[in-house]
C-alpha atoms as a PDB file:
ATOM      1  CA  UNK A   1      18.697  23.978  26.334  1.00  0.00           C
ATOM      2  CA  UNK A   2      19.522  20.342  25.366  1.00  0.00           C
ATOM      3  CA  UNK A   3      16.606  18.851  23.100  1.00  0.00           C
ATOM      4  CA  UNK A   4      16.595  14.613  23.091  1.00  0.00           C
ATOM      5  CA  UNK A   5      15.083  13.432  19.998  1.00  0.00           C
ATOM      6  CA  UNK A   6      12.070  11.288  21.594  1.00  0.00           C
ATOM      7  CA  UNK A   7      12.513   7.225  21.215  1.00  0.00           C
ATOM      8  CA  UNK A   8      10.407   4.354  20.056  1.00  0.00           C
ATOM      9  CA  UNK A   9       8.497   3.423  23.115  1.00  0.00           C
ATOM     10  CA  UNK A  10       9.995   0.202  24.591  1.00  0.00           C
ATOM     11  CA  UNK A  11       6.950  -0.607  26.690  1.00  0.00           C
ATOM     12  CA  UNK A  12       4.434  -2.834  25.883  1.00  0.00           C
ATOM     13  CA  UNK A  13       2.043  -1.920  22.955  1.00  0.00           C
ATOM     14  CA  UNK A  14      -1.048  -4.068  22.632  1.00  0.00           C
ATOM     15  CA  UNK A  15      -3.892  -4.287  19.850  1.00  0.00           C
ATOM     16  CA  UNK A  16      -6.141  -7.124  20.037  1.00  0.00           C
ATOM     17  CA  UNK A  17      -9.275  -7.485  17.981  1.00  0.00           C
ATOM     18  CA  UNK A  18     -11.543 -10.517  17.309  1.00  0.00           C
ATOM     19  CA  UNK A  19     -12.559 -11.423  13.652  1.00  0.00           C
ATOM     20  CA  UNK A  20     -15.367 -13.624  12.082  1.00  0.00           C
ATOM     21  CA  UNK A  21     -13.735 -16.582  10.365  1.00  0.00           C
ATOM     22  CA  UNK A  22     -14.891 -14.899   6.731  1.00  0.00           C
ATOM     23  CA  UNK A  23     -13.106 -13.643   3.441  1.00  0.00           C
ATOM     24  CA  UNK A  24     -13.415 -10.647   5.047  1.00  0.00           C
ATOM     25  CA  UNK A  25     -11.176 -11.402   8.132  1.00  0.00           C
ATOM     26  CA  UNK A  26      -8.279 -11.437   6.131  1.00  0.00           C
ATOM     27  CA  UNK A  27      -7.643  -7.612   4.823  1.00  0.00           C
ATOM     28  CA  UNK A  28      -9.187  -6.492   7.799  1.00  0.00           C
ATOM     29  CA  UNK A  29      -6.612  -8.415   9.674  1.00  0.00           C
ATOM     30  CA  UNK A  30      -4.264  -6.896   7.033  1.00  0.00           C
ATOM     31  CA  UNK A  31      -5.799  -3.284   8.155  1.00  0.00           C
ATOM     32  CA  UNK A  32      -5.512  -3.521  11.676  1.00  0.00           C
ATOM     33  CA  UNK A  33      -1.620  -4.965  11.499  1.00  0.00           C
ATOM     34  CA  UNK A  34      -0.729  -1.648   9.150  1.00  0.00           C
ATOM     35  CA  UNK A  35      -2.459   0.506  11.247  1.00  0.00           C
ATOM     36  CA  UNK A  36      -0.673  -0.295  14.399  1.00  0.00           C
ATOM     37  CA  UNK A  37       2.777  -0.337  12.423  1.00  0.00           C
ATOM     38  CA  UNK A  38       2.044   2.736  11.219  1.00  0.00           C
ATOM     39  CA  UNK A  39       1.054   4.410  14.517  1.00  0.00           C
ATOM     40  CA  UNK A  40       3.732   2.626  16.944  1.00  0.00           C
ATOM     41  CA  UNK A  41       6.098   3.558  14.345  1.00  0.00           C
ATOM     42  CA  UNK A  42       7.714   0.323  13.871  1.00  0.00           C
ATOM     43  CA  UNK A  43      10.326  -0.179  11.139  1.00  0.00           C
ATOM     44  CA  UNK A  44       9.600  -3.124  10.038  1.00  0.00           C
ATOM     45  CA  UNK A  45       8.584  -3.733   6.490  1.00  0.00           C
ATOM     46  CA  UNK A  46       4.600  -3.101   6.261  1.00  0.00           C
ATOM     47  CA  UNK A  47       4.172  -5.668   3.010  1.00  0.00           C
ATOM     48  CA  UNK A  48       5.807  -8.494   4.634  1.00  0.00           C
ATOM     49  CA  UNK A  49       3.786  -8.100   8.069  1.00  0.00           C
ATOM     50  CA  UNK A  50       0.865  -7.751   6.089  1.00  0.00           C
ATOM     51  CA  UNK A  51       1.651 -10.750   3.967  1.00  0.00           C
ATOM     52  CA  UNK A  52       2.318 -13.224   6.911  1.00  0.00           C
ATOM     53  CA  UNK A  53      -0.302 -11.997   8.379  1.00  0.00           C
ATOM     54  CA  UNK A  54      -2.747 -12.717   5.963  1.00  0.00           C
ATOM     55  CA  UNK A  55      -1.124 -16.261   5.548  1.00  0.00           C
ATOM     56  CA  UNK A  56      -2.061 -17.201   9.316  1.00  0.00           C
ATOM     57  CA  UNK A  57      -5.494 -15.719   9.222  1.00  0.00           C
ATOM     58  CA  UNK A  58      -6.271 -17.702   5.529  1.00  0.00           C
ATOM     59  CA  UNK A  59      -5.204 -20.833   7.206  1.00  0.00           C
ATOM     60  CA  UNK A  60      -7.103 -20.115  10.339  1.00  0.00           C
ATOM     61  CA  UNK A  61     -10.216 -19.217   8.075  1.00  0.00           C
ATOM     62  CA  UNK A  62      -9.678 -22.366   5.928  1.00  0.00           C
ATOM     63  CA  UNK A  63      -9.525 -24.485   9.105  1.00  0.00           C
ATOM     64  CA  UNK A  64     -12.978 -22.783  10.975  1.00  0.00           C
ATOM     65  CA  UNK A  65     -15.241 -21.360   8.518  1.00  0.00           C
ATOM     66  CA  UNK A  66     -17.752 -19.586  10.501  1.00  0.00           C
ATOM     67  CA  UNK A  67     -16.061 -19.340  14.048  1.00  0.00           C
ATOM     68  CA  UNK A  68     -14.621 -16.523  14.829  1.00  0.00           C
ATOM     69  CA  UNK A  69     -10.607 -15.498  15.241  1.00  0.00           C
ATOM     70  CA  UNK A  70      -8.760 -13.521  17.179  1.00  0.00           C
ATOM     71  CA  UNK A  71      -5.846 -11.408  16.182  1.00  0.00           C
ATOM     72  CA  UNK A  72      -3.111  -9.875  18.682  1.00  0.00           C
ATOM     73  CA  UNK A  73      -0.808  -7.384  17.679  1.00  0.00           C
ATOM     74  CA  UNK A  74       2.282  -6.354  20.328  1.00  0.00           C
ATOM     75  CA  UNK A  75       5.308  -4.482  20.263  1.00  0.00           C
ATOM     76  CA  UNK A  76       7.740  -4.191  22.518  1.00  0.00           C
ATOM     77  CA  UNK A  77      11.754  -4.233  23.081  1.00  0.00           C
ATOM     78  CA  UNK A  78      12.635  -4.760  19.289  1.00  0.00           C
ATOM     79  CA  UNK A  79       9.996  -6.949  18.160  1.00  0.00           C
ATOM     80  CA  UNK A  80       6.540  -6.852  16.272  1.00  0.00           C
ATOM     81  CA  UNK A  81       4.578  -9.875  17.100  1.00  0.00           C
ATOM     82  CA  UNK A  82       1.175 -10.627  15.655  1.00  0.00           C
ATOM     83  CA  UNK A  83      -0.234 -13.942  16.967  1.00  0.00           C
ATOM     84  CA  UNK A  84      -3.666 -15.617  15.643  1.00  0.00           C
ATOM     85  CA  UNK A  85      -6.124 -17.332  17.897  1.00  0.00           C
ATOM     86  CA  UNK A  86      -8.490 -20.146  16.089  1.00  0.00           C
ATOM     87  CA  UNK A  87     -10.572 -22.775  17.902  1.00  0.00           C
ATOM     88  CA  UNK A  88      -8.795 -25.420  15.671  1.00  0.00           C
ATOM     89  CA  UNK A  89      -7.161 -28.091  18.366  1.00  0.00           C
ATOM     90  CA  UNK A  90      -5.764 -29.426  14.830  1.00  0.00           C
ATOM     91  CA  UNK A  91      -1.541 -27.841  14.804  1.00  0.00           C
ATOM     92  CA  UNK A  92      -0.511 -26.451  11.475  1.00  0.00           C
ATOM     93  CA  UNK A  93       2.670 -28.316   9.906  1.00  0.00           C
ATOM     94  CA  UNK A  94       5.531 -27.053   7.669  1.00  0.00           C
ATOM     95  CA  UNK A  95       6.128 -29.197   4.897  1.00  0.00           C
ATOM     96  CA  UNK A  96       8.546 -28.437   1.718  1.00  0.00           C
ATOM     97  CA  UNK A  97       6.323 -27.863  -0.655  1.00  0.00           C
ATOM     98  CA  UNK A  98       6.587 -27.314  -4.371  1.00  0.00           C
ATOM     99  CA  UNK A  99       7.532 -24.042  -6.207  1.00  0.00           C
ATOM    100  CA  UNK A 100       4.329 -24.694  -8.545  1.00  0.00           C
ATOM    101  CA  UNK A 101       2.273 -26.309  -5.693  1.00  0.00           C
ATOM    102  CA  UNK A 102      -1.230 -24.310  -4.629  1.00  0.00           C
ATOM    103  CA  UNK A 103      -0.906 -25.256  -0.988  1.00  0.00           C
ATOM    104  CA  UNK A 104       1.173 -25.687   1.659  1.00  0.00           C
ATOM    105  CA  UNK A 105       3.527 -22.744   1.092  1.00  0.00           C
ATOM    106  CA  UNK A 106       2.411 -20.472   3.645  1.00  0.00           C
ATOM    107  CA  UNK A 107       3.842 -21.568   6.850  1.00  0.00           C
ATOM    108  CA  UNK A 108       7.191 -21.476   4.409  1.00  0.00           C
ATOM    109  CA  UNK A 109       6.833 -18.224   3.684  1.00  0.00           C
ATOM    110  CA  UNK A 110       6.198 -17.436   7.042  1.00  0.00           C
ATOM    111  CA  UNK A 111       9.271 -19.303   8.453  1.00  0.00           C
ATOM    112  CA  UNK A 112      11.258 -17.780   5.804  1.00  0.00           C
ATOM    113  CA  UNK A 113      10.404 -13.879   6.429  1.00  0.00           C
ATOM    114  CA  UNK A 114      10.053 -14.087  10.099  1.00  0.00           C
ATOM    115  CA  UNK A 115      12.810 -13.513  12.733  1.00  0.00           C
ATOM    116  CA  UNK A 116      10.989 -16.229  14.616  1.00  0.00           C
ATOM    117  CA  UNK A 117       7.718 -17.884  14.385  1.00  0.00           C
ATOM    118  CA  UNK A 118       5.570 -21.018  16.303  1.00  0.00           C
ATOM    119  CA  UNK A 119       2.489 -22.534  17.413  1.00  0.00           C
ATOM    120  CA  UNK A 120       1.427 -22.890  21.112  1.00  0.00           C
ATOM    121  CA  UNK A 121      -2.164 -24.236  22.496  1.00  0.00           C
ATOM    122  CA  UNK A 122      -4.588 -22.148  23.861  1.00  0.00           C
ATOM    123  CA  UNK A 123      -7.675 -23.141  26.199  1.00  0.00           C
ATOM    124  CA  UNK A 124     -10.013 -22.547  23.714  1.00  0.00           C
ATOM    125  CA  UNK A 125      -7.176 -23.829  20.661  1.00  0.00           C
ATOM    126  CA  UNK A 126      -4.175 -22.766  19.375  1.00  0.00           C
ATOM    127  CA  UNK A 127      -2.022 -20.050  18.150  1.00  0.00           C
ATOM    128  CA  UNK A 128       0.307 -19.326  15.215  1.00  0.00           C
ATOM    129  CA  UNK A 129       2.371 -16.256  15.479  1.00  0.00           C
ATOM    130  CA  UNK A 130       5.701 -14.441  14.176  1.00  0.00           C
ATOM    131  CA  UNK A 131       8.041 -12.043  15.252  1.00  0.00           C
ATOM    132  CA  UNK A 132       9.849  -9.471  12.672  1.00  0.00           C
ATOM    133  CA  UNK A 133      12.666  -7.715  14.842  1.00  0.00           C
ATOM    134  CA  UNK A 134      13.798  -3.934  14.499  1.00  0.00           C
ATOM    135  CA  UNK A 135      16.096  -2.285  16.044  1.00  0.00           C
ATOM    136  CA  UNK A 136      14.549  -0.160  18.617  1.00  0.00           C
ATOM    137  CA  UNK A 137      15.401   4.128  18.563  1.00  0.00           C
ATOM    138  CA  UNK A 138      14.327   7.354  17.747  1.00  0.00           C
ATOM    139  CA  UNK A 139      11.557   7.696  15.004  1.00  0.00           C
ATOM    140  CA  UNK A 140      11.869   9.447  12.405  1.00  0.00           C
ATOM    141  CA  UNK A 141      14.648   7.502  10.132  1.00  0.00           C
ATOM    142  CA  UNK A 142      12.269   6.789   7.505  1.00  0.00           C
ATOM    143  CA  UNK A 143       9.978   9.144   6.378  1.00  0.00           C
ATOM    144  CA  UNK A 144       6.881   8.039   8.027  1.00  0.00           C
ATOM    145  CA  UNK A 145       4.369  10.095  10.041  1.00  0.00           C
ATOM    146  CA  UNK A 146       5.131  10.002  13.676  1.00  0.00           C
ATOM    147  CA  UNK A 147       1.747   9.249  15.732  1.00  0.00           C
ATOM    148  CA  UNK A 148       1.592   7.557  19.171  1.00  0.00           C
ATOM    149  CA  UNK A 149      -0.440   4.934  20.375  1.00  0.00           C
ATOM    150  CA  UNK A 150      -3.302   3.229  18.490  1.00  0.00           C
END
């Protein structure tokens, strides 16, 4: 009998959930990205998904106090993405900030960690969103827990 160790699943994996523009948004945002690392199995590194992550729904927060955000979470062929929906018409820009400055080093950060990263408009306002790439196989590599699906 020939066993095949199973694979990451190449199909499309989806998590989408809508936030209120508070404090709050941003470690739930944080929560919701880990969990669906954890059970898609993705290798990626959890920290720096969480961390960009945060960074694009601060700025969203800091840009719509009070509306409400919405954070999408896919994985498929390779890739993590994790996109976040404001109703800011208002584009985000890089800029070289600082080492010592208190703003305007998130979207480095961002482009820095990220295997690829952008803006696009929405109907309702814009996006930001980054990619962090893997390299798609059988689970197991790493230690972690293997659970399917979300």
């Amino acid at each position: 009998m020939n066993a095949m160790a199973p694979t990451r699943p190449t199909e499309l994996q989806v998590c989408r959930v809508r936030l209120t523009a508070s404090p709050a948004a941003a470690g739930e945002a944080r929560g919701q990205v880990r969990a669906a690392i954890r059970a898609w199995d993705i290798p990626v590194d959890e920290d720096i998904a969480v961390l960009l992550t945060s960074e694009l729904v601060t700025n969203a927060i800091a840009h719509e106090p009070g509306e409400s955000i919405t954070l999408a979470v896919t994985c498929s062929f390779g890739q993590l993405r994790v996109d976040v929906h404001d109703t800011s018409r208002i584009l985000p820009v890089l800029v070289d900030a600082p080492a010592d400055a208190e703003a305007g080093r998130g979207l480095m950060l961002v482009a820095s960690l990220s295997a690829t990263w952008g803006i696009y408009r929405t109907p309702t306002g814009k996006a930001v969103y980054f990619t962090l790439a893997f390299e798609p196989g059988p689970p197991g590599g790493d230690g972690r827990a293997q659970t399917w699906g979300l």
